[in-house]
C-alpha atoms as a PDB file:
ATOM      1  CA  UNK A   1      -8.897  10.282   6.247  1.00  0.00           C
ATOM      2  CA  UNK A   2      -7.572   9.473   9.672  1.00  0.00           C
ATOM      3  CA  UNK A   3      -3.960   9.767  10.239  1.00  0.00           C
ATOM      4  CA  UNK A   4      -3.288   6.504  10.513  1.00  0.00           C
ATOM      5  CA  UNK A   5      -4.587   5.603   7.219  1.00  0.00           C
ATOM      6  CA  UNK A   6      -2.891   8.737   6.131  1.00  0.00           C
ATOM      7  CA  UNK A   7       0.138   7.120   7.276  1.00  0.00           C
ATOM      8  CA  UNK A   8      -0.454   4.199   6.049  1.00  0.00           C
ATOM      9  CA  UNK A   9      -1.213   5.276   2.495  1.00  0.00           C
ATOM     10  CA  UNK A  10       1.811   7.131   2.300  1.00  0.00           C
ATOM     11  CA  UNK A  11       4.091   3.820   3.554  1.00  0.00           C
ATOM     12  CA  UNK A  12       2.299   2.320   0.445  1.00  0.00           C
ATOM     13  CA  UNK A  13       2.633   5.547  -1.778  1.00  0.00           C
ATOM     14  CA  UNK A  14       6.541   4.841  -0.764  1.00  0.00           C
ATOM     15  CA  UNK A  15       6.499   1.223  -2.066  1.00  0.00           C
ATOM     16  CA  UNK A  16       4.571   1.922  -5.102  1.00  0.00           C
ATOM     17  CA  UNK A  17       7.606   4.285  -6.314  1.00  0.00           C
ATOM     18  CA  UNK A  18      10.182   1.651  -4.967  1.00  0.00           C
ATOM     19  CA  UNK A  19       8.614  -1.341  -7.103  1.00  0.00           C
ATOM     20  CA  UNK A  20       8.494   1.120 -10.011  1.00  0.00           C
ATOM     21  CA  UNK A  21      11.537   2.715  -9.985  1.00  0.00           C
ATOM     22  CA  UNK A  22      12.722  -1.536  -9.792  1.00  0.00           C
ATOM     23  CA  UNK A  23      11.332  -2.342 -12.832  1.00  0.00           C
ATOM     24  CA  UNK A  24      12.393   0.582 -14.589  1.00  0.00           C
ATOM     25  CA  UNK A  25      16.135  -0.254 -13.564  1.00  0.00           C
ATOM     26  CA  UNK A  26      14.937  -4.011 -14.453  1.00  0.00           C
ATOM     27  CA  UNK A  27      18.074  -3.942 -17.499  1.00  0.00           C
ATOM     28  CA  UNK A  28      20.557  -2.404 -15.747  1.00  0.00           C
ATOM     29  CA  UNK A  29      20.293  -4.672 -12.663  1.00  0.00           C
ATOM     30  CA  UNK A  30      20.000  -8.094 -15.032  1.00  0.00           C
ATOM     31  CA  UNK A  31      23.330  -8.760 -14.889  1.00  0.00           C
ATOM     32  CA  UNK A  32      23.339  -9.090 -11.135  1.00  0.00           C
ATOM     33  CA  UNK A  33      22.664 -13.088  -9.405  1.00  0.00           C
ATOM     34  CA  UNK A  34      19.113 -13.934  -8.246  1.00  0.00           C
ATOM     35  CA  UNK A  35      20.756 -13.577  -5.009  1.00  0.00           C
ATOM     36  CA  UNK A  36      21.996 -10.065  -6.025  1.00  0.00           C
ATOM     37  CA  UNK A  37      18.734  -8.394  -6.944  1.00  0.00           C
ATOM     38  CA  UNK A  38      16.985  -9.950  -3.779  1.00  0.00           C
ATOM     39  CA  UNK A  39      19.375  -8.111  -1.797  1.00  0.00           C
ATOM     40  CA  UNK A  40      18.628  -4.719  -4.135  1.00  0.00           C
ATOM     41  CA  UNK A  41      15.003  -5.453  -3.436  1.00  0.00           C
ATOM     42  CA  UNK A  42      15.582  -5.975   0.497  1.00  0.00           C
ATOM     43  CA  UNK A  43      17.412  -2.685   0.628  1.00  0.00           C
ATOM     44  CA  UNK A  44      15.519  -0.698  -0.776  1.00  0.00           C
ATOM     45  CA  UNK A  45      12.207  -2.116   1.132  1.00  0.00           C
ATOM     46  CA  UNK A  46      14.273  -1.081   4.269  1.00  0.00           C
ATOM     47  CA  UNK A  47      15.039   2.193   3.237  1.00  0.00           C
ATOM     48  CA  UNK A  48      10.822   2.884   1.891  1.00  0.00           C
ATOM     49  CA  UNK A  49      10.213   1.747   5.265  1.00  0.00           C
ATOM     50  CA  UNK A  50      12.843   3.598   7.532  1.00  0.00           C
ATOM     51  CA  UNK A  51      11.680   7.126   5.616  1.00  0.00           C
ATOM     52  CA  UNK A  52       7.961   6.190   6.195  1.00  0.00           C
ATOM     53  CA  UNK A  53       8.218   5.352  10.121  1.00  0.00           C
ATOM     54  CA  UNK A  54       8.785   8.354  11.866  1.00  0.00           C
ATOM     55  CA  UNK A  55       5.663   9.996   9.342  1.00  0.00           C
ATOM     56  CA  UNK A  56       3.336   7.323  10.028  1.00  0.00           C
ATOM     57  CA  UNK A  57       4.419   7.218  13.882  1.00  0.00           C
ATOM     58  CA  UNK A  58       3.387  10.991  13.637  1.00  0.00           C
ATOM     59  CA  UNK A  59       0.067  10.763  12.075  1.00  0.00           C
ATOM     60  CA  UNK A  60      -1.433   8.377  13.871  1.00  0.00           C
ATOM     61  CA  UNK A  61      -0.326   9.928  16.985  1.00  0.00           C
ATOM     62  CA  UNK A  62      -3.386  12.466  16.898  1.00  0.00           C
ATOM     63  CA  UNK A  63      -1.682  14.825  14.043  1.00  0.00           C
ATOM     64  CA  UNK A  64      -4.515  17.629  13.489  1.00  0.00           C
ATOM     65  CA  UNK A  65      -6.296  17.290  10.625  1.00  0.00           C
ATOM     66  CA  UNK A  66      -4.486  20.039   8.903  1.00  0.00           C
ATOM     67  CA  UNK A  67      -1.533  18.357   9.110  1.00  0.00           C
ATOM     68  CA  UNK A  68      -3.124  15.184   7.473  1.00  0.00           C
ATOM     69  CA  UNK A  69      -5.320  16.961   4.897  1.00  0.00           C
ATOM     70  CA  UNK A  70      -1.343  18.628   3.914  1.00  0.00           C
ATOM     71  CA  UNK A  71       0.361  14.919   4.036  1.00  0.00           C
ATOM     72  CA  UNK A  72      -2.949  13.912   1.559  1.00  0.00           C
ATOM     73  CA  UNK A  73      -2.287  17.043  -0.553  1.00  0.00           C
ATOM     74  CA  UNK A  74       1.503  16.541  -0.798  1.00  0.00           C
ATOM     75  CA  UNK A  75       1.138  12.798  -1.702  1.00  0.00           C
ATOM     76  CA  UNK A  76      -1.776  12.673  -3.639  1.00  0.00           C
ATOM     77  CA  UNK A  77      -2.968  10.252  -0.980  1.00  0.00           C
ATOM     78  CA  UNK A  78      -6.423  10.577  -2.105  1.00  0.00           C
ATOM     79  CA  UNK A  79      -6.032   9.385  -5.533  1.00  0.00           C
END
């Protein structure tokens, strides 16, 4: 895996735990307006993708391949 698809995998790794951990709150957010929960959702997107730029940014920039077989490891990228 190159580290930009290391990277990348990990942004989505990110958003796969964001849209999960969404759904699970699903009750306890139903009280808020439509316009409420889009706000929730564009938070949190912002937040998946301010703690997965400076990764990705590193990865593709040449990381050695140790360092992206340990991202893969850590993540279970390769799943």
């Amino acid at each position: 895996m190159s580290g930009a698809t290391a990277g990348q995998a990990l942004h989505e790794r990110f958003e796969t735990i964001r849209c999960a951990e969404l759904e699970r709150l699903k009750k306890k957010l139903g009280g808020l307006t439509e316009e409420d929960r889009q706000f929730v959702h564009q938070i949190t997107a912002d937040v998946v993708h301010a703690l997965a730029r400076g990764p990705r940014q590193a990865l593709a920039r040449n990381a050695p391949s140790t360092t992206i077989e340990a991202v893969v490891r850590l993540f279970a990228l390769d799943a």
